[in-house]
Every structure is written in C-alpha cells, then in structure tokens.
Protein backbone atom coordinates (compact mmCIF):
# COMPACT_ATOMS: atom_id res chain seq x y z
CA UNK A 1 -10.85 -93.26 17.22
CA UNK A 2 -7.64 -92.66 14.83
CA UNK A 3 -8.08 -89.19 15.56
CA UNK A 4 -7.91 -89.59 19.39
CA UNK A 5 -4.95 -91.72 18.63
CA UNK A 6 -2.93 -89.34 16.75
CA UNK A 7 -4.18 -86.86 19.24
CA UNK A 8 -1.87 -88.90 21.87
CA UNK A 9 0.93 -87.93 20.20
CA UNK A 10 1.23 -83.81 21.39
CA UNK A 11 1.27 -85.32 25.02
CA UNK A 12 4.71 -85.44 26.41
CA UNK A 13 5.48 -88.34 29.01
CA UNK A 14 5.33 -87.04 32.41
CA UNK A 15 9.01 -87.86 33.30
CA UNK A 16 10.49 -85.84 30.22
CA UNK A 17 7.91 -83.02 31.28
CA UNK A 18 9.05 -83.07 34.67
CA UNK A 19 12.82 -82.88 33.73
CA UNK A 20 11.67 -79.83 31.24
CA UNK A 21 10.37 -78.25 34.13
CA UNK A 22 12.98 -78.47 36.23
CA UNK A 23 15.88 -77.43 33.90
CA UNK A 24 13.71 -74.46 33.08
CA UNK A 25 13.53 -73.83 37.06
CA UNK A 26 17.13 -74.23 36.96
CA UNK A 27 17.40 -71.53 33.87
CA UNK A 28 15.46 -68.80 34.73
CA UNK A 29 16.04 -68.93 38.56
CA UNK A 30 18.81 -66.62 40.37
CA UNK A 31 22.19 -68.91 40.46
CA UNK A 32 23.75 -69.54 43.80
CA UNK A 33 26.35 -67.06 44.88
CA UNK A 34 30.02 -68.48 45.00
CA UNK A 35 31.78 -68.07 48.20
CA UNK A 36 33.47 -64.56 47.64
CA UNK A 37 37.52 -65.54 48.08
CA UNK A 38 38.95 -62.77 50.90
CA UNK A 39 40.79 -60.40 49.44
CA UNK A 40 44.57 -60.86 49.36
CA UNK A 41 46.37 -59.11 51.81
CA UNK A 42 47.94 -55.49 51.03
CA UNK A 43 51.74 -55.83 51.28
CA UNK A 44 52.08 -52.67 52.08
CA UNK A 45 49.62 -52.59 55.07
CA UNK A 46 51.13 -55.86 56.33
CA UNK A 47 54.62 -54.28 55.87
CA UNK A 48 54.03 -51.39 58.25
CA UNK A 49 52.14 -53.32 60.25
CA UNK A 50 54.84 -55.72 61.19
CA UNK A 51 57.27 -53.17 61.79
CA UNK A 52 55.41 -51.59 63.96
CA UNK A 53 55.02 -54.71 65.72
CA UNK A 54 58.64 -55.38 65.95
CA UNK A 55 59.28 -51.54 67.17
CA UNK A 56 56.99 -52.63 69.83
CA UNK A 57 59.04 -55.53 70.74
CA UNK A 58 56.77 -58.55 69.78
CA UNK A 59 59.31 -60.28 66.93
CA UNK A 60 57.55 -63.34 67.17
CA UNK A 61 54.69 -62.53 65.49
CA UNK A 62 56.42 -59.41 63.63
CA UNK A 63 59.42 -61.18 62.05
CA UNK A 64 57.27 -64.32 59.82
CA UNK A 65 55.57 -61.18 58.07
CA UNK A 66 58.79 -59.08 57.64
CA UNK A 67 60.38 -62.14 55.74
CA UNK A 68 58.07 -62.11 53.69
CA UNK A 69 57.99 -57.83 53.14
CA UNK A 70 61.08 -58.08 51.62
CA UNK A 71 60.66 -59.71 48.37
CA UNK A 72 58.45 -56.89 47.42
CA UNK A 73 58.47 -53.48 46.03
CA UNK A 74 58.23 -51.48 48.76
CA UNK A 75 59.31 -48.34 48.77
CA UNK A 76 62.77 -47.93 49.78
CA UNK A 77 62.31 -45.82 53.34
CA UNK A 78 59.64 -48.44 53.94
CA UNK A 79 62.08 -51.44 52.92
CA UNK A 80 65.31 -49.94 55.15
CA UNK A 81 62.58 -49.68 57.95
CA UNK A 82 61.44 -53.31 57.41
CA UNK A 83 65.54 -54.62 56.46
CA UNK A 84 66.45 -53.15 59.81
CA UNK A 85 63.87 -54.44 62.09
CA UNK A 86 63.87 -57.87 60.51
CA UNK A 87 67.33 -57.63 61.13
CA UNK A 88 66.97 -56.53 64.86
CA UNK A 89 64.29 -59.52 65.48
CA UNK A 90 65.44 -62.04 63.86
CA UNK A 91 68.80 -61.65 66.09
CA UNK A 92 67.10 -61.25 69.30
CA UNK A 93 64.83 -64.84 68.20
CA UNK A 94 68.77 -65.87 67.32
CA UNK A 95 67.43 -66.87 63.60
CA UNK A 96 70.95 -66.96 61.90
CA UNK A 97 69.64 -67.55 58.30
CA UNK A 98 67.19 -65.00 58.61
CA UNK A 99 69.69 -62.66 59.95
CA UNK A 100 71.82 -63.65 57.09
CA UNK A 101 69.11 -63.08 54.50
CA UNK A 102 67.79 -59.25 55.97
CA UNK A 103 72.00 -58.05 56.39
CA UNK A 104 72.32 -58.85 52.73
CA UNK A 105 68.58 -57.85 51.56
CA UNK A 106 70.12 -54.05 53.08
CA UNK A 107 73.44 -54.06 51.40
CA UNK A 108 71.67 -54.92 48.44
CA UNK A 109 69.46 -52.20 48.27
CA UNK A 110 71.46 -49.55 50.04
CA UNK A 111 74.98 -50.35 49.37
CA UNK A 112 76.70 -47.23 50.42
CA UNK A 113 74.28 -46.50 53.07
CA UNK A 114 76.59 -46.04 56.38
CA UNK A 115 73.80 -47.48 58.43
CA UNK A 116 73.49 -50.52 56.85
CA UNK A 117 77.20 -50.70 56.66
CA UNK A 118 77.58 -50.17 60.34
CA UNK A 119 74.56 -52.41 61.48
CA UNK A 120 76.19 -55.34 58.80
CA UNK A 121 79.36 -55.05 60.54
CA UNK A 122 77.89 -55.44 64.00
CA UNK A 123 75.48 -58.05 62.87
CA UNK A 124 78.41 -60.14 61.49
CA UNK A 125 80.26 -60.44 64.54
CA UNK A 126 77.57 -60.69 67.00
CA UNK A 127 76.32 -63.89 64.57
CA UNK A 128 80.95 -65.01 64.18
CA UNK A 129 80.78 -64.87 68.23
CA UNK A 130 77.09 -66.92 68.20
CA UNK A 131 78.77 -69.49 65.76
CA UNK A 132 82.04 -69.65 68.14
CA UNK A 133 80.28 -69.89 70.94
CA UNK A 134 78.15 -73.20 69.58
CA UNK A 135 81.83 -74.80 68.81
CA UNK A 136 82.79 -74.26 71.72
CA UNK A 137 79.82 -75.85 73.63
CA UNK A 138 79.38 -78.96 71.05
CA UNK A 139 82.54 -79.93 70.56
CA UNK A 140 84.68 -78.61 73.39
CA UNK A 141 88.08 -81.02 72.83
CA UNK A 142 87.73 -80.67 68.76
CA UNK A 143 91.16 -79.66 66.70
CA UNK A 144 88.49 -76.26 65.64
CA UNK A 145 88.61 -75.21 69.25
CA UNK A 146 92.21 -75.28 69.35
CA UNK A 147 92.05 -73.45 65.88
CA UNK A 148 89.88 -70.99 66.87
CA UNK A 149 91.52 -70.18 70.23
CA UNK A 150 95.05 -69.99 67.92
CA UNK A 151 93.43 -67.35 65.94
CA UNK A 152 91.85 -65.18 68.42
CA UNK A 153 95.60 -64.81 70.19
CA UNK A 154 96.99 -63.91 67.39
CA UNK A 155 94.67 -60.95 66.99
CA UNK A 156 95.68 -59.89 70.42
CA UNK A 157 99.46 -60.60 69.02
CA UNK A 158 99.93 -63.72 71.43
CA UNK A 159 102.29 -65.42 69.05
CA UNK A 160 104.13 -67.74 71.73
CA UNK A 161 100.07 -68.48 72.95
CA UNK A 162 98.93 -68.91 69.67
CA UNK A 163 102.11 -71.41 67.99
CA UNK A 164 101.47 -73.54 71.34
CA UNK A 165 97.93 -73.76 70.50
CA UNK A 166 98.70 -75.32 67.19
CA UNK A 167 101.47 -77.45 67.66
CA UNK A 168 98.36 -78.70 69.59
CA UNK A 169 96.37 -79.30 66.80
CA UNK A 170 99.28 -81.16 65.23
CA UNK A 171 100.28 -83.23 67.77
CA UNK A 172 96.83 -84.87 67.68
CA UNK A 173 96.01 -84.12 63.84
CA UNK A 174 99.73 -83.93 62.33
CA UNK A 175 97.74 -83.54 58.73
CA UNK A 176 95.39 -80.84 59.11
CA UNK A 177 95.32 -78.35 56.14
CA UNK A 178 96.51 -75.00 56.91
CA UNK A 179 98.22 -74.95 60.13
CA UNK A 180 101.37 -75.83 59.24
CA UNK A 181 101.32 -72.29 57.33
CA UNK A 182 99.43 -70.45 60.39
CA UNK A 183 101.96 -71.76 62.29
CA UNK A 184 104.67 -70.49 60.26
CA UNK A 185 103.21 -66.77 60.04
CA UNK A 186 103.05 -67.02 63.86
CA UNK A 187 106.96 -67.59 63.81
CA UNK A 188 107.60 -65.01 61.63
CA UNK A 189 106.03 -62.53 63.23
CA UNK A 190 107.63 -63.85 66.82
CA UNK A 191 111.25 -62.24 67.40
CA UNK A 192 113.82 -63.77 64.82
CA UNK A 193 116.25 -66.88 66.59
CA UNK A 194 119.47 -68.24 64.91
CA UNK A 195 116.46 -71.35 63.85
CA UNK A 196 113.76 -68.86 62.63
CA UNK A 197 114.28 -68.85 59.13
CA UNK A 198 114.72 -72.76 58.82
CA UNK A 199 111.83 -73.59 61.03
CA UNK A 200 109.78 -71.15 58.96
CA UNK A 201 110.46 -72.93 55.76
CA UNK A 202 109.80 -76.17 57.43
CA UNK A 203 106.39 -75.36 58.14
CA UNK A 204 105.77 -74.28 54.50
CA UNK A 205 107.48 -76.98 52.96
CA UNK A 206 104.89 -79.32 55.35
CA UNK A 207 102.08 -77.81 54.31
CA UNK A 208 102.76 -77.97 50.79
CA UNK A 209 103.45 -81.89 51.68
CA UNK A 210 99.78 -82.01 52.88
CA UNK A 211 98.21 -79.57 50.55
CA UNK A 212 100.18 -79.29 47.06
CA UNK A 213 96.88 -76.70 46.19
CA UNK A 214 97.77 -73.92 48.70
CA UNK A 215 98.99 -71.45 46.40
CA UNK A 216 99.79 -69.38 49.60
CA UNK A 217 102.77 -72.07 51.15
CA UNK A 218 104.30 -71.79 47.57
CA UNK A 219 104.22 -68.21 47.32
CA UNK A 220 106.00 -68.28 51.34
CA UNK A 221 108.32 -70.45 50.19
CA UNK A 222 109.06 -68.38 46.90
CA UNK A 223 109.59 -65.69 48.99
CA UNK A 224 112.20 -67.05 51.67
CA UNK A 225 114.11 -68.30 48.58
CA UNK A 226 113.81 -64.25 47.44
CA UNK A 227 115.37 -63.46 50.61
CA UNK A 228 117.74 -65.85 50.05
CA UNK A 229 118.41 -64.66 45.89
CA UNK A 230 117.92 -68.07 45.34
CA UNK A 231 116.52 -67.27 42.05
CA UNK A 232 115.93 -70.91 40.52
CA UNK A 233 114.39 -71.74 44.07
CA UNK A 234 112.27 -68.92 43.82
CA UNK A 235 111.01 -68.73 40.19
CA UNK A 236 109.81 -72.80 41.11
CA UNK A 237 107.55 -71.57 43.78
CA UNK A 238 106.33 -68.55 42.22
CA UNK A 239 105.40 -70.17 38.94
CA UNK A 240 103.54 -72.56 41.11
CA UNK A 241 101.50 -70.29 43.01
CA UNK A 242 100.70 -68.37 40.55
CA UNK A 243 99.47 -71.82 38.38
CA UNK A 244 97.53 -72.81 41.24
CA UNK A 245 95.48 -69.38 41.48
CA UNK A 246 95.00 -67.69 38.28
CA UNK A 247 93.84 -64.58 40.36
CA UNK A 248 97.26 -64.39 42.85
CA UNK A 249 97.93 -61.01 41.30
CA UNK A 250 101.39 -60.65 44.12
CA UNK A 251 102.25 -64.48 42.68
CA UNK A 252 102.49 -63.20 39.15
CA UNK A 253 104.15 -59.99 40.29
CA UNK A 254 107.25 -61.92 42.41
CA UNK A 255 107.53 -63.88 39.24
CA UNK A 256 107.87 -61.18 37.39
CA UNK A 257 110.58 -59.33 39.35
CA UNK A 258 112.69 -62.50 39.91
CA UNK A 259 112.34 -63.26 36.57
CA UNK A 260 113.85 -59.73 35.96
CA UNK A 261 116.57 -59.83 38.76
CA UNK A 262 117.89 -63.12 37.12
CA UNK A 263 117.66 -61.42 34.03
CA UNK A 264 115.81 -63.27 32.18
CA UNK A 265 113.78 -60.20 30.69
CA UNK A 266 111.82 -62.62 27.75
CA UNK A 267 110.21 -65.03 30.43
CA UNK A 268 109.30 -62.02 32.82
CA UNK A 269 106.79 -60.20 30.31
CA UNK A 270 103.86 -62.98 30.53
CA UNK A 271 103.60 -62.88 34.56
CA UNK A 272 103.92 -59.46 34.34
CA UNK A 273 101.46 -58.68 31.58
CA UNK A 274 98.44 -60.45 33.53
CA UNK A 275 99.81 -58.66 37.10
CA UNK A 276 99.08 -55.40 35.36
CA UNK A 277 95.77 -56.64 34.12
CA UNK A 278 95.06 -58.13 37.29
CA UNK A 279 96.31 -54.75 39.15
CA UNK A 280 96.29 -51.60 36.59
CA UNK A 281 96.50 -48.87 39.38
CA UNK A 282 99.69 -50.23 40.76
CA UNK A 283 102.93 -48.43 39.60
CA UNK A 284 105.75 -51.03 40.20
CA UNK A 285 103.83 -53.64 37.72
CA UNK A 286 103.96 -51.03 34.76
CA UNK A 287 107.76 -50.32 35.74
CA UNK A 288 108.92 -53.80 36.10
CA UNK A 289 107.00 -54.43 32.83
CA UNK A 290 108.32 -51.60 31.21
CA UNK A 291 112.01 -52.72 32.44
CA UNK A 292 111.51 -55.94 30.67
CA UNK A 293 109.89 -54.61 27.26
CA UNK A 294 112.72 -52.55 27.23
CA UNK A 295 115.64 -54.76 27.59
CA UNK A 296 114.24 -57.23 24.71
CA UNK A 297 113.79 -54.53 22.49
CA UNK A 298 109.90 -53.75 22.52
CA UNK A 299 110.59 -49.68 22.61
CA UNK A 300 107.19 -48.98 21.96
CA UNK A 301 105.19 -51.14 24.75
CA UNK A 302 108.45 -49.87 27.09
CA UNK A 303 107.72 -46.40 26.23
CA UNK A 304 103.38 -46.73 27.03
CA UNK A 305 104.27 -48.93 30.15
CA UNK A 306 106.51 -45.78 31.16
CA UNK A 307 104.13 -43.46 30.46
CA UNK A 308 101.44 -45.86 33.19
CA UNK A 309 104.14 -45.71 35.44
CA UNK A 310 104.23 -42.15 35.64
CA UNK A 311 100.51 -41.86 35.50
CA UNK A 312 99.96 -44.48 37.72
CA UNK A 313 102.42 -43.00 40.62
CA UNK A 314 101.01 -39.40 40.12
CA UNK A 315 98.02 -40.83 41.16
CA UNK A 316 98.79 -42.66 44.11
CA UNK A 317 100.58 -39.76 45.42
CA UNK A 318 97.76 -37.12 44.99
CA UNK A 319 95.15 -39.95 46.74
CA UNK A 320 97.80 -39.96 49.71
CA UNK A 321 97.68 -36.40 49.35
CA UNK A 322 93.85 -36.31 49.80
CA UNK A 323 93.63 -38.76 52.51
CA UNK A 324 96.46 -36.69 54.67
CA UNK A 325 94.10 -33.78 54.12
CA UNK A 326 90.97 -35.47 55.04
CA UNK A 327 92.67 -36.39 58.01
CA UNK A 328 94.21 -33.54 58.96
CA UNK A 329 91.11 -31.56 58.86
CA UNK A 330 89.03 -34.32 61.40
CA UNK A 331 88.23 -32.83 64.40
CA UNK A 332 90.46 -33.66 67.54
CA UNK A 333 89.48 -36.64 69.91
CA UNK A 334 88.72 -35.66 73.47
C-alpha cells in the first residue's frame, strides 16, 4: 500500500498534462505566416509613370504622384521631365502653391537652364494675371483695384491715367503707404509744369508723414534738395535713407558725393567706404572715395582707391565692348 502511494506521485494531473501537450503542439508545429506587407512603391516607376500620365493629359490623377516625385533623387533628365509636367498640370488644375513649389523645385536644380528660365517667367505671370484677376472679382471697389489699375498704366506710360487713379485711392484712403511716392514718380515722369517740382516734393514729404520707414521718399527728397545744391537739405535725407536700409547702396553713395561737394571730405569716407563694399565693380564709388582719402591726407588708401578706379572702369568698358559685339553679330530680324 505505501508503495502504491508513492507510486501516485510520477502521475501528473491531467490539467498540467493537457497544458504540456498543448504548448508542445504549439512548439513543434509550423507558426502562422504574417501577412506579407506590399512592397513599397518604386519611385522611380511611379515617377515615369505619372509623367506619362500627365503627357497624356490626365493631371488629376498624374499631378498627386508628381508632388510627391520631386523630393527624391531622381535622376536629373527624369526630374526636369517630372518639374515640367508638374508644372504644366498643376496650372491647368489652377493649383497656385503647387505651381509655386514645381517653378522653384526647377530653378533649383537647373538654375541656368534656359528652359526652366523661360517656362518660370511665363509661369509667373500667367499665376500675377490669375492673382489679379481674383482681386478684381472679390473685391471689385477695393483701394488694391485702384492700385493695381495705377500700375498697369504706368507700364503702358499712362501717367495722366495712372496719377488720376491714385489721387483715387487717396481721396478715399488719404493714408495709404506708398502712393503718395507712386504718385510722385508718376509726376515726374509726366512733362515738367512751373508746379512740378513743388508738387513732387509734396508727395514725398507726405509719404514720409505716413511712413517715416520708407527709405525710398527720403532718398527722393535727398535728391530734389541735390538738384536744388541744397546741401544741408540733402545730407538730412540721405543720412536717413541710408539709416533706414543698411543695404541702399545709391543712399550711401549720394551721401557720399554731397558730403564731398560740400566739402566736407572727413564725413564722406564712412558712406562711401560701405558703398564700395556694397558695390565693388562700380567706378565712381572708388573715385569719389579716392577724392576724399585724398583731400584728408590718406595718400596711400587715395592711391589703391585710384588704382580700383582705373581697374574698375577698364572693365566696364571692355564688358560694353563685348556686349556691342555680341550684338552686333545677332542675326537680323525679318
């Protein structure tokens, strides 16, 4: 009897045997095959695939794919191909952004590529007239209509048009930035009256009123008081515009020279230092400079600044030189 007892004990339960059995099922059997992912799509294939689709006129479902083409490394025949048909659909879907985003994927990657250069240029004002022509229909009596209209005559050289169309503007919005100086260059360029001059300053001096940061009014206004070798008047405006933009290379210039005409040689070397950093290749910066070096004694910086003026004008003559040639040479128009 004890030995039948401890017999008992080599017999497992049959729950625990059951659960043996099953993990051993579970062990030794085949697993389950995973769902195989698809394989991602070659960006390549898709590439020339959407082009093709776009060459055969359906841009709806070409241009989604083409978006995404051109963040990758294609190669670059492959990438102008997909650039310029992304380009042509996305204009014809009138997708601005897109447009936007293929025009400057292009002159990117092919900067000095005449095609891209020419198809930017078209692209740009086909998307300028798009943009004008939304104005237009959402807000038909806004001041920007009147703006826009002011602009476009003055491209045709419509200045009586154009000054009409912004004393528009100001007779409903008397302070909107910048057309008091539009206005102005309109009545410049208009034939001269006994009034011109003083309703030219006017306009400046009213801009300035509503915008003391256009650095363009001061520089107008720096000028007419050039004109008028008002010196004092001049230098004030100058040394304005050229505070208010640090990169007005012609601001630091007219300084400069005024400066030098009143002959106060000492005060023009600063303005005229950063113009000729701002503008190395131009000749009359390194002679003004030079003129001022050498009339408060600096022989040596006189003497280099010479020596860029000479260098400086040999150059721009032989480039004049080349382009005559290069003209000469083109074939005559029919």
């Amino acid at each position: 009897m004890a030995g039948a007892t401890s017999a008992c004990h080599f017999f497992m339960p049959r729950s625990l045997l059951a659960l043996l059995s099953l993990l051993t099922f579970l062990l030794t059997s085949s697993p389950a095959q995973a769902p195989q992912k698809k394989a991602a799509p070659d960006p390549l294939a898709s590439a020339k695939k959407a082009a093709a689709l776009a060459e055969d006129g359906q841009c709806p479902e070409a241009l989604p794919v083409l978006q995404k083409s051109i963040a990758h490394a294609l190669e670059p025949e492959l990438k102008r191909r997909v650039g310029f048909d992304g380009l042509h659909c996305a204009m014809i879907l009138n997708q601005q952004d897109k447009a936007i985003d293929f025009v400057q994927m292009l002159n990117r990657e092919f900067p000095q590529d005449p095609e891209v250069l020419y198809v930017s240029a078209h692209a740009y004002s086909d998307l300028a007239i798009r943009t004008s022509q939304e104005l237009i229909h959402s807000a038909p009596t806004s001041y920007q209509v009147h703006e826009l209209n002011a602009e476009a005559l003055e491209t045709q050289e419509k200045w009586p048009e154009a000054a009409a169309e912004y004393r528009k503007i100001l007779s409903q919005n008397p302070r909107v930035p910048g057309i008091h100086y539009r206005l102005a260059r309109v009545l410049l360029a208009m034939p001269p009256t006994p009034t011109t001059a003083e309703d030219v300053k006017k306009e400046f001096e009213q801009e300035v009123e509503i915008d003391p940061t256009n650095a363009s009014a001061e520089y107008a206004l720096g000028n007419l008081a050039w004109q008028a070798q008002q010196w004092d008047e001049s230098i004030k405006h100058f040394s304005r515009a050229a505070k208010l933009d640090a990169s007005f290379a012609d601001a630091f210039f007219a300084l400069g020279r005024v400066l030098v005409s009143a002959e106060r040689f000492a005060d023009a070397i600063p303005p005229l230092e950063k113009f000729v950093q701002l503008q190395p290749e131009e000749p009359v910066g390194h002679f003004q400079l030079a003129t001022a070096y050498s009339r408060t004694g600096h022989k040596a910086e006189a003497a280099k600044e010479f020596a860029l003026y000479r260098k400086t004008t040999d150059a721009v003559r032989d480039s004049k030189d080349k382009l005559g040639k290069e003209l000469s040479n083109l074939p005559p128009k029919n």
